[in-house]
C-alpha atoms as a PDB file:
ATOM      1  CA  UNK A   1     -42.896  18.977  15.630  1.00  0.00           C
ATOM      2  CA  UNK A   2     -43.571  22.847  15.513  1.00  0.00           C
ATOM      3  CA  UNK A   3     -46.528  24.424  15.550  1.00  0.00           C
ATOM      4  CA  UNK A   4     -46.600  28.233  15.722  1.00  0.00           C
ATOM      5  CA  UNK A   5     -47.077  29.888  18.706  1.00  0.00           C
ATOM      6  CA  UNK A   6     -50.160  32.099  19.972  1.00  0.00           C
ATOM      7  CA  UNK A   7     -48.926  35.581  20.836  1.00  0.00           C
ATOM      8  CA  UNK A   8     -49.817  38.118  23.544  1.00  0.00           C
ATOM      9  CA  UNK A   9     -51.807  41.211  22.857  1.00  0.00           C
ATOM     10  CA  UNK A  10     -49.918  44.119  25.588  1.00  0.00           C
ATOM     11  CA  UNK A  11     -52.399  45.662  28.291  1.00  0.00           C
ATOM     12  CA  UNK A  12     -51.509  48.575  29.832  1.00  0.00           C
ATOM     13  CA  UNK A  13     -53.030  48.036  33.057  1.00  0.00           C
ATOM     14  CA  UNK A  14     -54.327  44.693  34.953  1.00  0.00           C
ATOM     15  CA  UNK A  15     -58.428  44.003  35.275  1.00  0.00           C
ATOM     16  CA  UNK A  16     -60.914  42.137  37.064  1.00  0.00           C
ATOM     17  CA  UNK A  17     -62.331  40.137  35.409  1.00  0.00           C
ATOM     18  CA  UNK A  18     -63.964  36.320  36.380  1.00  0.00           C
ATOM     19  CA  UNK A  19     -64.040  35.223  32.742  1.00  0.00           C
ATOM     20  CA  UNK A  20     -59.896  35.760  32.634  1.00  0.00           C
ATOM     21  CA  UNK A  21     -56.977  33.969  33.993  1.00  0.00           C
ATOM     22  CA  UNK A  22     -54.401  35.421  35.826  1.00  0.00           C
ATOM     23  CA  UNK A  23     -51.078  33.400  34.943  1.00  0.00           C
ATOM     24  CA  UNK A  24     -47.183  35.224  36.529  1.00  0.00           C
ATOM     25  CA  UNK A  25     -45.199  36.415  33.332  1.00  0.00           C
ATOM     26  CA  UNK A  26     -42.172  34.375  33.576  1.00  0.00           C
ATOM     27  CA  UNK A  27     -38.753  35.653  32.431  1.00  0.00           C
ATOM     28  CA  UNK A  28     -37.148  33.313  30.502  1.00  0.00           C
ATOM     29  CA  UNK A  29     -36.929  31.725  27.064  1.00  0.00           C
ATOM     30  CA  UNK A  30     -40.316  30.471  25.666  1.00  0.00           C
ATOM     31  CA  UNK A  31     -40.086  27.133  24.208  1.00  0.00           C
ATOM     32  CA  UNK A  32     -42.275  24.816  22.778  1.00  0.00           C
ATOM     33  CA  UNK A  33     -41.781  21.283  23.533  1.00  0.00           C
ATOM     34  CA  UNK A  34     -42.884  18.099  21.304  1.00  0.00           C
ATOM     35  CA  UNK A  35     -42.505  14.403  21.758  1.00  0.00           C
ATOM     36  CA  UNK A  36     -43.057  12.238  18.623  1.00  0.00           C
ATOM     37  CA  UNK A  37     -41.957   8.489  18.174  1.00  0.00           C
ATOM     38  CA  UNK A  38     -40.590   8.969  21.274  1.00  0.00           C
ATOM     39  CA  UNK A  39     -38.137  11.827  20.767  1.00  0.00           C
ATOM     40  CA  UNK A  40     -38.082  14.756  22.319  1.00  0.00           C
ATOM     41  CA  UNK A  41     -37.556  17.818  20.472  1.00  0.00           C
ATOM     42  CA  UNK A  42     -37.016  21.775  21.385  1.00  0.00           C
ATOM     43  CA  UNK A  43     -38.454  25.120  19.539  1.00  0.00           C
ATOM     44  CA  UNK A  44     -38.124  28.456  19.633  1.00  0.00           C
ATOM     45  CA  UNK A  45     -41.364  30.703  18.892  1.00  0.00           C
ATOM     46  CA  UNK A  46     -39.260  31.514  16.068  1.00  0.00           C
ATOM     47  CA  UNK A  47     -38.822  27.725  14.555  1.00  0.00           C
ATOM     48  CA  UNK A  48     -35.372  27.225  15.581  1.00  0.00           C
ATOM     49  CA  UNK A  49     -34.524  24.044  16.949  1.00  0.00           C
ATOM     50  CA  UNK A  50     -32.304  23.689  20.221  1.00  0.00           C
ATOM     51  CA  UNK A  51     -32.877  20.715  21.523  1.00  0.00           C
ATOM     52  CA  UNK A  52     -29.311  20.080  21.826  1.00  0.00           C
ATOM     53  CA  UNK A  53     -29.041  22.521  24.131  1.00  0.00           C
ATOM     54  CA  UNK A  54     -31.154  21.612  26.985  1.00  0.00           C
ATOM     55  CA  UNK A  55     -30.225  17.436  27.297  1.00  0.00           C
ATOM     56  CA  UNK A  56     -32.180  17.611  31.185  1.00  0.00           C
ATOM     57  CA  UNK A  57     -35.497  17.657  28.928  1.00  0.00           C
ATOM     58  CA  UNK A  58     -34.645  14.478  26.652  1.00  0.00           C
ATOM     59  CA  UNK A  59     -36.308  12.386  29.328  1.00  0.00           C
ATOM     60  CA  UNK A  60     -39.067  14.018  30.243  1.00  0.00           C
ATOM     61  CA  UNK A  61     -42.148  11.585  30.940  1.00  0.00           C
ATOM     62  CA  UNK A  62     -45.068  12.802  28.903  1.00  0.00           C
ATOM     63  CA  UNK A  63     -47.279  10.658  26.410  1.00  0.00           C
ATOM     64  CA  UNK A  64     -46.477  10.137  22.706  1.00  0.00           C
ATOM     65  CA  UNK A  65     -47.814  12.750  19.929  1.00  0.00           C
ATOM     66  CA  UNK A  66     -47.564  15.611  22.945  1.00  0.00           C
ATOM     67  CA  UNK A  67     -47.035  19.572  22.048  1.00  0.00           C
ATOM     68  CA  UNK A  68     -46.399  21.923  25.141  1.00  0.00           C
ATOM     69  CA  UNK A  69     -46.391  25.319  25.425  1.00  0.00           C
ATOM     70  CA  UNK A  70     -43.750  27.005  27.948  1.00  0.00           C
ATOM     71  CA  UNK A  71     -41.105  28.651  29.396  1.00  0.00           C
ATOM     72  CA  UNK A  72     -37.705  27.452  30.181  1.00  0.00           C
ATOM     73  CA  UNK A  73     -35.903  29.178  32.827  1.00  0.00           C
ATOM     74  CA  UNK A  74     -33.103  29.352  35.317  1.00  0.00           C
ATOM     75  CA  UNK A  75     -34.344  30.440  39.384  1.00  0.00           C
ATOM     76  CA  UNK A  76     -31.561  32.195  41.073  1.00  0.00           C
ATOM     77  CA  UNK A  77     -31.309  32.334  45.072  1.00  0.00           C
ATOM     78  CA  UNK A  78     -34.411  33.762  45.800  1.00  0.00           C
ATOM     79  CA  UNK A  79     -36.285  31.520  43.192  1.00  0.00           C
ATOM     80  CA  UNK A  80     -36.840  34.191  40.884  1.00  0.00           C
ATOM     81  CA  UNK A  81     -36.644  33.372  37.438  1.00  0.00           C
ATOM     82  CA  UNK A  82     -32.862  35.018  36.047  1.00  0.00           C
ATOM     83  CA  UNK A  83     -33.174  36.168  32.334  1.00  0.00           C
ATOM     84  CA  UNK A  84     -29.426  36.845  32.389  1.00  0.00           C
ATOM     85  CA  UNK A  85     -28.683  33.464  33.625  1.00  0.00           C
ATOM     86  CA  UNK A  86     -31.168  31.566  31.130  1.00  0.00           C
ATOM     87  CA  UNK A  87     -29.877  33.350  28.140  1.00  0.00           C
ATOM     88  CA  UNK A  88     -26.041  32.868  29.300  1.00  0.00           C
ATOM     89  CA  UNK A  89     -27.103  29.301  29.370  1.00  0.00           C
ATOM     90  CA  UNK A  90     -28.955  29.909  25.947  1.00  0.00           C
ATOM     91  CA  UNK A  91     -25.541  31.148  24.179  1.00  0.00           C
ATOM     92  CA  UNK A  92     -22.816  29.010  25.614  1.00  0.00           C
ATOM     93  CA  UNK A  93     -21.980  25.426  24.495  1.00  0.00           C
ATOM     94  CA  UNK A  94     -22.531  24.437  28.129  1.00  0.00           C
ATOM     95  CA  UNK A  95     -24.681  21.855  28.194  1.00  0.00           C
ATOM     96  CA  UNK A  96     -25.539  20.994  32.296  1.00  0.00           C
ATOM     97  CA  UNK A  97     -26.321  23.487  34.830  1.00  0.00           C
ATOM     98  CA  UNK A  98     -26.322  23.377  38.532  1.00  0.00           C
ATOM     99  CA  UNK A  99     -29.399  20.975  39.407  1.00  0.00           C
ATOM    100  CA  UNK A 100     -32.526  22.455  40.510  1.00  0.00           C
ATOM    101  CA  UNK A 101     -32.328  25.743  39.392  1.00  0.00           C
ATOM    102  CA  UNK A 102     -33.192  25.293  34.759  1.00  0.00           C
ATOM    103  CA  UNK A 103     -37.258  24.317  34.892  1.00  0.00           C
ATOM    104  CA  UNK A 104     -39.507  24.129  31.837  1.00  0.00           C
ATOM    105  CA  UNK A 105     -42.513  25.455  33.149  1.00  0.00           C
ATOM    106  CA  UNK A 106     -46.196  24.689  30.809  1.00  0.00           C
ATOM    107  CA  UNK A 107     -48.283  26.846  30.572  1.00  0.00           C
ATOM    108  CA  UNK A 108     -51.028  25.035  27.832  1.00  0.00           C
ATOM    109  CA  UNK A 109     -50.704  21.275  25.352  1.00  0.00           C
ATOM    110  CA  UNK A 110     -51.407  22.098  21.618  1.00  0.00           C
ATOM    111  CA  UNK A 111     -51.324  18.562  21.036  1.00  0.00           C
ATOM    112  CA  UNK A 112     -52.251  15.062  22.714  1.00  0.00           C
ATOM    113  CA  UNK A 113     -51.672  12.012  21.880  1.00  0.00           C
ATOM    114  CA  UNK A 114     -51.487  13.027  18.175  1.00  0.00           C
ATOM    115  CA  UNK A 115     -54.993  15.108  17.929  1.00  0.00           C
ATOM    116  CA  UNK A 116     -54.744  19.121  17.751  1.00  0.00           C
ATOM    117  CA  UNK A 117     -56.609  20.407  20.851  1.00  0.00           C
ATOM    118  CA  UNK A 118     -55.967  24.258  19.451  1.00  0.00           C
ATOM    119  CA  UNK A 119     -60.380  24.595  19.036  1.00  0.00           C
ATOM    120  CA  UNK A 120     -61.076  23.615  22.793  1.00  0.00           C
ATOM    121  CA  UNK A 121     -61.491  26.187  25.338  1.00  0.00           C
ATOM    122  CA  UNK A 122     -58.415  26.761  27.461  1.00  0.00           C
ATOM    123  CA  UNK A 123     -59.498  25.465  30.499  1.00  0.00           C
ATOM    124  CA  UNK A 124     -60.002  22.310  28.632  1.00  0.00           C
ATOM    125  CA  UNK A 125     -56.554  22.507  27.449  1.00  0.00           C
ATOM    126  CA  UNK A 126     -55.649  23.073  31.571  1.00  0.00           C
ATOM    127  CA  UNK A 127     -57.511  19.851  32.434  1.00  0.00           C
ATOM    128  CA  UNK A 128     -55.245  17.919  30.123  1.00  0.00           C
ATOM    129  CA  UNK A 129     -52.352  20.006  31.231  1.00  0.00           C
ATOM    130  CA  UNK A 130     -52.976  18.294  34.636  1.00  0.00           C
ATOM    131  CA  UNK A 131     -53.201  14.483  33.144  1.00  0.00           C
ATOM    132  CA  UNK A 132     -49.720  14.892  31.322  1.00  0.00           C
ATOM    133  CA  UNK A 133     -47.766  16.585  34.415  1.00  0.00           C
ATOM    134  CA  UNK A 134     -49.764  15.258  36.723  1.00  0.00           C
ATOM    135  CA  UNK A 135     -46.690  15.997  39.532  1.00  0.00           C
ATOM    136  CA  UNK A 136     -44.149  19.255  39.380  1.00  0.00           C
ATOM    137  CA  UNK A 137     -40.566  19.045  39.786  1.00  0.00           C
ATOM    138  CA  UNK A 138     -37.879  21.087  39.895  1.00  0.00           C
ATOM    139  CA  UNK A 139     -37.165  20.546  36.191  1.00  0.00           C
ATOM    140  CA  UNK A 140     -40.715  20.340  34.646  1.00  0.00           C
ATOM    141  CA  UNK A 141     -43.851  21.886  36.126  1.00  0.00           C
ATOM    142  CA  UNK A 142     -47.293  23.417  34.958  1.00  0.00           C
ATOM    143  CA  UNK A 143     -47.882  27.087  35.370  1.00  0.00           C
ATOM    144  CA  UNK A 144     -50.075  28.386  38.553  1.00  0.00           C
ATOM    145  CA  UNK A 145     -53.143  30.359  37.870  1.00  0.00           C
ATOM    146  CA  UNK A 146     -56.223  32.212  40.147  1.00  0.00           C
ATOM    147  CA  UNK A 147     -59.777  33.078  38.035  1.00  0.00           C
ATOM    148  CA  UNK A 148     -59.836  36.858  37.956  1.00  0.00           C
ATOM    149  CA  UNK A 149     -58.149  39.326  40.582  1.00  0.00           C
ATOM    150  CA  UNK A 150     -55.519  39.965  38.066  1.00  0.00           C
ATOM    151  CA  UNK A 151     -54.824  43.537  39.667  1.00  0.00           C
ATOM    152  CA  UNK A 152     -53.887  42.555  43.500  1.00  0.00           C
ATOM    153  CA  UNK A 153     -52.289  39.999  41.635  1.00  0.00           C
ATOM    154  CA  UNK A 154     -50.118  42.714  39.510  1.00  0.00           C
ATOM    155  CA  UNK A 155     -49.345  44.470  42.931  1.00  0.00           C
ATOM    156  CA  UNK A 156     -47.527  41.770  44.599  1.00  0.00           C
ATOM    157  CA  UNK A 157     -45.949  40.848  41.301  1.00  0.00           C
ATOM    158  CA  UNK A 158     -44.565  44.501  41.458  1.00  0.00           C
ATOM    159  CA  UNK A 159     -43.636  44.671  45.213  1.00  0.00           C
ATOM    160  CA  UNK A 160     -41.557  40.843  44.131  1.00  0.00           C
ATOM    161  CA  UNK A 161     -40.039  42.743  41.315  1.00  0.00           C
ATOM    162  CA  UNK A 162     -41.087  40.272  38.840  1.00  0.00           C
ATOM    163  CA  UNK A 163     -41.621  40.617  34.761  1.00  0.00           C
ATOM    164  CA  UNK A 164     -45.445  40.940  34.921  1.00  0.00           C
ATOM    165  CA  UNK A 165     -48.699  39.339  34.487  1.00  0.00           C
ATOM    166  CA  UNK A 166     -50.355  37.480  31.766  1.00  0.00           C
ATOM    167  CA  UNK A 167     -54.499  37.613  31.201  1.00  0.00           C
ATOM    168  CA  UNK A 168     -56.108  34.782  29.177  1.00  0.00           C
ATOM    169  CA  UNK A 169     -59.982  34.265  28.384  1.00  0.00           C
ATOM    170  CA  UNK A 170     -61.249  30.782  29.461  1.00  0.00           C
ATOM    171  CA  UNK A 171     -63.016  30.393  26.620  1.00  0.00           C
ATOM    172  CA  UNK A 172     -60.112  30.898  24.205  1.00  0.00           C
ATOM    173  CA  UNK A 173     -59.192  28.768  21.717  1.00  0.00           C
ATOM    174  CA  UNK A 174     -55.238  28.036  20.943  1.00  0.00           C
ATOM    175  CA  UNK A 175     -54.968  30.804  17.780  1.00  0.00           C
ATOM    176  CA  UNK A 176     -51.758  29.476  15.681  1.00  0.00           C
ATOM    177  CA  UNK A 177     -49.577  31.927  15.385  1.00  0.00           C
ATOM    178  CA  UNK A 178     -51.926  34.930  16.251  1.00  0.00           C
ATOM    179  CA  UNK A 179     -51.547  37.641  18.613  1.00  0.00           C
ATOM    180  CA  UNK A 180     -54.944  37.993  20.181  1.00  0.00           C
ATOM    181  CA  UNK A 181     -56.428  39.495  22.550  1.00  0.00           C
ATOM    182  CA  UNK A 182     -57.804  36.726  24.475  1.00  0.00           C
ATOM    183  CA  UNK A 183     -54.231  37.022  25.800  1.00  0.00           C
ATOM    184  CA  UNK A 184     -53.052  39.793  27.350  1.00  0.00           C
ATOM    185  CA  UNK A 185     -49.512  40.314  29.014  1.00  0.00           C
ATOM    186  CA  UNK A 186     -49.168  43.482  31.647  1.00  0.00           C
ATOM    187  CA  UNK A 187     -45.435  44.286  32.299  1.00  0.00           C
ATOM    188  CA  UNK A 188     -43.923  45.360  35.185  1.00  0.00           C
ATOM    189  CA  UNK A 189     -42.300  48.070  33.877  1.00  0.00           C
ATOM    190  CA  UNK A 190     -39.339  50.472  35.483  1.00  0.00           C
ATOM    191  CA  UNK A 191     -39.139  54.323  34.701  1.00  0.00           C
ATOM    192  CA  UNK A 192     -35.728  56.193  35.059  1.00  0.00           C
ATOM    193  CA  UNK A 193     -34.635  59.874  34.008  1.00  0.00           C
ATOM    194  CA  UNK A 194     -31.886  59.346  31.857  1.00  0.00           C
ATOM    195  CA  UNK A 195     -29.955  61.429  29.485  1.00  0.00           C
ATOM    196  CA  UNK A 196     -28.860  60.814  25.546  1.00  0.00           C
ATOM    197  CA  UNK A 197     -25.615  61.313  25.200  1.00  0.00           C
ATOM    198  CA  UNK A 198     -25.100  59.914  21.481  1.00  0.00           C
ATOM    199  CA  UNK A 199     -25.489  57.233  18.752  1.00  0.00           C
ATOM    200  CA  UNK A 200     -24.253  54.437  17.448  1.00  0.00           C
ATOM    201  CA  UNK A 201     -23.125  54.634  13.742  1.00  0.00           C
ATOM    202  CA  UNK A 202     -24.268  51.897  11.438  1.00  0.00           C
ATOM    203  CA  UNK A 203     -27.030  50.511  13.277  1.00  0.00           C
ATOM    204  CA  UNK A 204     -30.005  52.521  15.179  1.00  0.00           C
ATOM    205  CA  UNK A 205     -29.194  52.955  18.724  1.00  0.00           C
ATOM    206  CA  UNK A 206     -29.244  55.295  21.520  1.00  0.00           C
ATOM    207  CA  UNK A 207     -26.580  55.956  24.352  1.00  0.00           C
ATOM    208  CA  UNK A 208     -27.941  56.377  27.347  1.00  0.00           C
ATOM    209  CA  UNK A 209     -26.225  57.767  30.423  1.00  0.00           C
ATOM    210  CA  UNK A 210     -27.574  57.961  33.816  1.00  0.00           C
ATOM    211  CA  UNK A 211     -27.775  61.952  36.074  1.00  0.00           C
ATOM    212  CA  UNK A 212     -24.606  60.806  37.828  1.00  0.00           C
ATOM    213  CA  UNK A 213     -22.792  60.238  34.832  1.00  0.00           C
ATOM    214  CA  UNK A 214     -22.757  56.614  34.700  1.00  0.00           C
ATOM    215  CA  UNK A 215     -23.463  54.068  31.558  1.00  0.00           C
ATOM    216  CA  UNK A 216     -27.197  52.888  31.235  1.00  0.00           C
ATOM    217  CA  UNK A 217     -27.015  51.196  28.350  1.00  0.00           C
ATOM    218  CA  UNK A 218     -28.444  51.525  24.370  1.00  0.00           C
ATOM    219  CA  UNK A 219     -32.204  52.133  23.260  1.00  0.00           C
ATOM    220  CA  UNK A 220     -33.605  50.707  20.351  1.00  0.00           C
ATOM    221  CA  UNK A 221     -37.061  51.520  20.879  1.00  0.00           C
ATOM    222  CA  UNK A 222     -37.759  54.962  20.088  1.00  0.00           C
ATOM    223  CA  UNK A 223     -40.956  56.637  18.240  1.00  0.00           C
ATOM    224  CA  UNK A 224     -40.031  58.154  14.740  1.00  0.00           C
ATOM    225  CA  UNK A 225     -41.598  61.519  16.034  1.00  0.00           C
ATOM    226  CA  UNK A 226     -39.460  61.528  18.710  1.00  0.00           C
ATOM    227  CA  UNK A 227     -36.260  60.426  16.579  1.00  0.00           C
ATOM    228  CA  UNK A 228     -36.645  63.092  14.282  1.00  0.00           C
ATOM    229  CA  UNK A 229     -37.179  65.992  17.057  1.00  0.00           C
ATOM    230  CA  UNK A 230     -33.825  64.486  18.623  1.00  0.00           C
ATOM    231  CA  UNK A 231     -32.245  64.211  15.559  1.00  0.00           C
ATOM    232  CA  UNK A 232     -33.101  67.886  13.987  1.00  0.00           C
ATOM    233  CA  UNK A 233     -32.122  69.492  17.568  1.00  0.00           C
ATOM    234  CA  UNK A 234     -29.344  67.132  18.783  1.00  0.00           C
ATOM    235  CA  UNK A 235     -25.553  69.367  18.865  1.00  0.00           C
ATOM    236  CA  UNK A 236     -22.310  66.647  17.863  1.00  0.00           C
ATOM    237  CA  UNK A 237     -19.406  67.234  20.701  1.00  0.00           C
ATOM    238  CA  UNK A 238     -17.367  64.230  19.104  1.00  0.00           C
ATOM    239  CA  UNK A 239     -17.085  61.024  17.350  1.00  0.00           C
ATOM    240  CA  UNK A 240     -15.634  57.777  17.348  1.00  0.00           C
ATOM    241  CA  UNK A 241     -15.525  54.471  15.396  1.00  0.00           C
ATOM    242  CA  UNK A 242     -18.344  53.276  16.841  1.00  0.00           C
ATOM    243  CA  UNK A 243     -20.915  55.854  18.448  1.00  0.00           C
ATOM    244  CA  UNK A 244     -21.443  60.133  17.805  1.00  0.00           C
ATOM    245  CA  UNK A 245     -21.433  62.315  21.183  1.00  0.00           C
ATOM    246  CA  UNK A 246     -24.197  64.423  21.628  1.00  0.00           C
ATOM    247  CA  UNK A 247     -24.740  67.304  24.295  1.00  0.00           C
ATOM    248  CA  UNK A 248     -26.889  64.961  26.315  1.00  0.00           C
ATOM    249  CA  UNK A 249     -30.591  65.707  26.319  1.00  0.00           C
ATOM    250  CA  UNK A 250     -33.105  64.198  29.342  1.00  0.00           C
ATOM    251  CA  UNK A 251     -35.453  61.913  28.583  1.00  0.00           C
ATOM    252  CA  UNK A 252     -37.658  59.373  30.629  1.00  0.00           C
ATOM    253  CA  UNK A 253     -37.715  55.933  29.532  1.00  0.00           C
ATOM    254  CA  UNK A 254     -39.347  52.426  30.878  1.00  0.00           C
ATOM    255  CA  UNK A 255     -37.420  49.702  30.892  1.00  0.00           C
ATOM    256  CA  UNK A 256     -37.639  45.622  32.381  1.00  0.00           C
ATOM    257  CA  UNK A 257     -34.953  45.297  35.115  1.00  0.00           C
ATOM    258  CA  UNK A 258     -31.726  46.715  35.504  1.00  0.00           C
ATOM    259  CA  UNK A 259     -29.131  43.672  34.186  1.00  0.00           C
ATOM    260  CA  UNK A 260     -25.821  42.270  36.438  1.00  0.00           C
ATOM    261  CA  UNK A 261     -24.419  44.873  34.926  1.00  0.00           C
ATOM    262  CA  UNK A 262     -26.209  48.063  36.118  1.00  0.00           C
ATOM    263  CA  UNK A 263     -27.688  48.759  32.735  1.00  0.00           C
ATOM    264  CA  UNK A 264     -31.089  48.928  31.765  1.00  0.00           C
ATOM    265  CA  UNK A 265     -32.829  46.006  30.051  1.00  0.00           C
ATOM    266  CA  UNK A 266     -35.317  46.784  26.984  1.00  0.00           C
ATOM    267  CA  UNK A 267     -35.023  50.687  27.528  1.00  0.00           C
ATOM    268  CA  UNK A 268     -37.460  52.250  25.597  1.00  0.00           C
ATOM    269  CA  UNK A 269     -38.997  55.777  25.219  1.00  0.00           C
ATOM    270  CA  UNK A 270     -41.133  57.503  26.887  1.00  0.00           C
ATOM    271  CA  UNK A 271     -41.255  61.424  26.846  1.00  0.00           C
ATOM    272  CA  UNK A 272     -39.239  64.060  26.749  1.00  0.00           C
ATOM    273  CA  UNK A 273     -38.435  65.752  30.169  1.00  0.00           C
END
């Protein structure tokens, strides 16, 4: 069964506040997870099924007429959640990974035993969390949470390199498909000089290239102010198939993490430098 996701409002900075939660962001695939005449099934936020693709969950030990909310995700070494490796996992036909390292974690239960909890408070919802996963394992687990001190929080989370922080009101009630601000995600965000060195043709797209030359990847996330001021002033050195060369111009953008690769994840603009 799928029910639409509630959505996260963006903060640009962590709070205090005792009337908040103060959940770790986790980096992987979010996924809601139902269980109905006994069968297990998989969502996307976006209402596509994969339940074929993660076989681990088919057995997982929750009661009948259950909706989670979650994250699925793969831990590397360190026990860090690995985007890369979760969405590799994601695209392939693969359909085991090493043990211990793919976990759905829950983070809130839209449904119990066949009634819609989505008007109780979510602390509510976190006391019934606890009755349905009443133990963590390595493959299915509840999220951790502290009341308030979201912004010591944020600091270790940035000193760990991790994705970020997520805010939520106690009092709020599950909002179907609704970004609200009763939840609030704070990324941990990366800034980098970089330079523009073209663009692709056909589809919106930036090269980037980093001061020493090398590749840094493609943004996608530019403002149209800032599009059009590149595009009126930008001089063409040469073209290709796929991409037009540019005399680079220097930028600053934010970005998540830098991938396996060395490139920048999510790259998006920030000012012109």
């Amino acid at each position: 069964m799928f029910v639409s996701p509630m959505l996260l409002q963006r903060s640009e900075q962590p709070f205090d506040d005792d009337s908040y939660i103060t959940e770790l962001k986790l980096d992987g695939i979010r996924l809601l997870l139902s269980k109905f005449d006994n069968k297990v099934q998989l969502y996307t936020r976006h209402n596509n099924e994969v339940t074929d693709k993660f076989p681990e969950l088919l057995t997982i030990d929750i009661p009948d007429g259950t909706v989670l909310d979650g994250e699925i995700i793969v831990t590397d070494q360190d026990g860090k959640p690995d985007f890369e490796a979760i969405m590799s996992r994601f695209m392939s036909k693969r359909k085991l990974i090493d043990n211990g390292t793919l976990s759905y974690v829950a983070f809130d239960v839209i449904q119990y035993k066949g009634e819609s909890l989505t008007k109780l408070p979510l602390m509510e919802r976190k006391k019934l969390l606890e009755e349905i996963i009443k133990e963590d394992s390595g493959l299915v687990a509840k999220v951790k949470y502290i009341e308030g001190h979201a912004s010591p929080y944020f600091d270790l989370v940035q000193q760990q390199g991790l994705e970020g922080v997520v805010l939520k009101r106690k009092d709020s009630r599950y909002e179907v498909g609704q970004r609200s601000q009763a939840w609030l995600k704070v990324i941990n965000y990366q800034f980098e000089d970089v330079l523009i060195s073209g663009f692709r043709r056909g589809e919106f797209g930036l090269l980037l290239t980093f001061l020493d030359g090398k590749p840094a990847g493609i943004m996608e996330f530019m403002p149209p102010d800032a599009w059009k001021e590149l595009y009126r002033s930008q001089k063409v050195i040469s073209e290709d198939k796929k991409y037009t060369f540019i005399e680079p111009v220097r930028c600053r953008v934010k970005y998540r993490n830098l991938t396996k690769a060395g490139l920048l994840r999510i790259p998006s603009f920030v000012e012109w430098k």
